[in-house]
Each structure stands twice: as C-alpha cells, then as structure tokens.
Protein backbone atom coordinates (compact mmCIF):
# COMPACT_ATOMS: atom_id res chain seq x y z
CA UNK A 1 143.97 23.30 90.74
CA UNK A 2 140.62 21.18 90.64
CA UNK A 3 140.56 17.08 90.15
CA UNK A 4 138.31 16.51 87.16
CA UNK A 5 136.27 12.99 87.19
CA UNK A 6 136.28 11.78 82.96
CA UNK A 7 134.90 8.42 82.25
CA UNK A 8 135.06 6.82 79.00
CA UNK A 9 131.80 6.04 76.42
CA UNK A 10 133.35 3.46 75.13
CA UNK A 11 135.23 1.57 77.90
CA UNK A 12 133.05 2.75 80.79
CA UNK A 13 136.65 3.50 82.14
CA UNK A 14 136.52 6.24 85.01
CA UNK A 15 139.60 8.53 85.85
CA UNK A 16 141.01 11.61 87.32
CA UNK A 17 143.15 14.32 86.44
CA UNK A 18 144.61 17.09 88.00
CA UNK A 19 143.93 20.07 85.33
CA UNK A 20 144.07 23.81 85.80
CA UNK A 21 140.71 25.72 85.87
CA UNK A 22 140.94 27.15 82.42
CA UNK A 23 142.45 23.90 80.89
CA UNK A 24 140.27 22.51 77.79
CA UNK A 25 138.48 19.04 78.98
CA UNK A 26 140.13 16.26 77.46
CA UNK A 27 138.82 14.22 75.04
CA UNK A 28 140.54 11.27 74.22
CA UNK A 29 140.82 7.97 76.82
CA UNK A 30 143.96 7.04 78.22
CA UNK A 31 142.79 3.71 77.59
CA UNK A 32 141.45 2.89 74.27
CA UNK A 33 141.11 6.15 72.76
CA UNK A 34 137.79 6.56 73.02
CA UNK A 35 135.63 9.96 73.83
CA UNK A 36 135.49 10.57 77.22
CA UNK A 37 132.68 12.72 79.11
CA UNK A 38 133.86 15.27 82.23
CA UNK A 39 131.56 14.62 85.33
CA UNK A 40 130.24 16.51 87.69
CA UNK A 41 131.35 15.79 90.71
CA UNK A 42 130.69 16.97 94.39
CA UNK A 43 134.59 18.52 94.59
CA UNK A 44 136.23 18.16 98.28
CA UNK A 45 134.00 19.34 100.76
CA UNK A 46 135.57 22.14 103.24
CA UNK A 47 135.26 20.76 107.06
CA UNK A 48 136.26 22.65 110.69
CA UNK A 49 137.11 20.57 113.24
CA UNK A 50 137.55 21.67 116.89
CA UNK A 51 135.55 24.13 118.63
CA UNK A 52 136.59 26.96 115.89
CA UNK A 53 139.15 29.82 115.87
CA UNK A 54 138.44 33.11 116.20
CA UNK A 55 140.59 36.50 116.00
CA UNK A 56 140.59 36.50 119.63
CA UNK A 57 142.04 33.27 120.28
CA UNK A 58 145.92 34.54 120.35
CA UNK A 59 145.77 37.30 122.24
CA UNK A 60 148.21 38.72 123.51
CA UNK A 61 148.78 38.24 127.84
CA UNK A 62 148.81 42.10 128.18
CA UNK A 63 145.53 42.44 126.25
CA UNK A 64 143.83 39.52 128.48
CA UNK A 65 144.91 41.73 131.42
CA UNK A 66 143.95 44.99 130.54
CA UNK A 67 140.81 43.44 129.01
CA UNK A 68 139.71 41.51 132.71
CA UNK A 69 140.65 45.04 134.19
CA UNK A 70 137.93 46.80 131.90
CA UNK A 71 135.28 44.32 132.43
CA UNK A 72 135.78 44.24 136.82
CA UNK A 73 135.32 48.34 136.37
CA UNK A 74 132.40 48.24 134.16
CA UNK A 75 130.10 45.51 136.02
CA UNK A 76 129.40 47.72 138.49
CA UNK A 77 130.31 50.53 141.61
CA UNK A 78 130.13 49.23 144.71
CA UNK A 79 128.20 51.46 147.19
CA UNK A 80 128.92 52.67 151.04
CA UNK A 81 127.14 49.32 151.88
CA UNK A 82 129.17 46.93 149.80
CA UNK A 83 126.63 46.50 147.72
CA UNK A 84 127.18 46.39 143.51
CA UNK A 85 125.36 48.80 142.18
CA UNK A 86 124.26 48.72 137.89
CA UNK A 87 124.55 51.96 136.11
CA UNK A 88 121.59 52.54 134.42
CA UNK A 89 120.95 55.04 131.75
CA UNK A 90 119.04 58.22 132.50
CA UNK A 91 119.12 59.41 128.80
CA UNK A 92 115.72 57.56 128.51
CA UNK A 93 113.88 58.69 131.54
CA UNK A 94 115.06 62.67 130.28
CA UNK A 95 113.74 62.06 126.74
CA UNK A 96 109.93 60.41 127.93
CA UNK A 97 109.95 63.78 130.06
CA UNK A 98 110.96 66.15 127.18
CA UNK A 99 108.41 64.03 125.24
CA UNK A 100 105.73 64.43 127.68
CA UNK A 101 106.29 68.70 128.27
CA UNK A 102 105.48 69.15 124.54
C-alpha cells in the first residue's frame, strides 16, 4: 500500500497517510477540518546496491565443475605439436562454393 502526500487549503498543513490503492482520497484535515488536496509525489524510488545478482550467482558446486569442464574442452584441441588449435566452421567455406558452381 502507497503513502499519499495531502496538504491542507486552509492550514497549509502537509501530511501522510498510508491508504490502499483503491481507497477514496480524503477530504477533510486532521487539523482544522478543512479541504485537503492529494499531491503528487515522486513515490520511493527502487535502488540496487552491490554489483547485482544474477540467476547464476548460486550455483550449485557440481554445476561450476561440470561447467569449467565444458569450457577447457571447447577452447580448443591441442595438436601433435602442443599447439591449441580453434575449430573453425567449414559450413561457410561449403556454401560460397555451392554458391559459386551455380
């Protein structure tokens, strides 16, 4: 439930309540009975501190395993020399040719 801002014509009193959205606006003040006006006010602004959470975040230790696992096998193949080797796609080189014999 929202904080509503009122403040009084009369009085020039200003004050809060606590109201449900679908509550009529009051109209009386608590003070002298005069007719009060609701404000518009900014509300309470939303803010994230720390560096942010993410579903990722509270993994489990057998996922962060198994995950480090995937990513050593997938960087590369090492060749007869030691050397890394990238795997490289040959999809595109098959399709310029096809392209080309037409």
């Amino acid at each position: 439930m929202p904080t509503y801002d009122y403040k009084c014509l009369t009085c020039d009193v200003r004050f809060e309540r606590f109201q449900g959205i679908t509550a009529p606006a009051l109209t009386e003040c608590p003070e002298c009975g005069g007719e009060v006006k609701r404000l518009i006010g900014a509300g309470a602004g939303l803010i994230f501190k720390g560096s942010g959470f993410y579903i990722t975040d509270y993994r489990s230790e057998g996922y962060k395993e198994s995950a480090k696992k995937d990513k050593k096998s997938s960087s590369g193949t090492e060749n007869k020399s030691g050397k890394k080797e990238k795997k490289t796609d040959s999809g595109s080189s098959s399709k310029s040719e096809s392209k080309a014999a037409d």
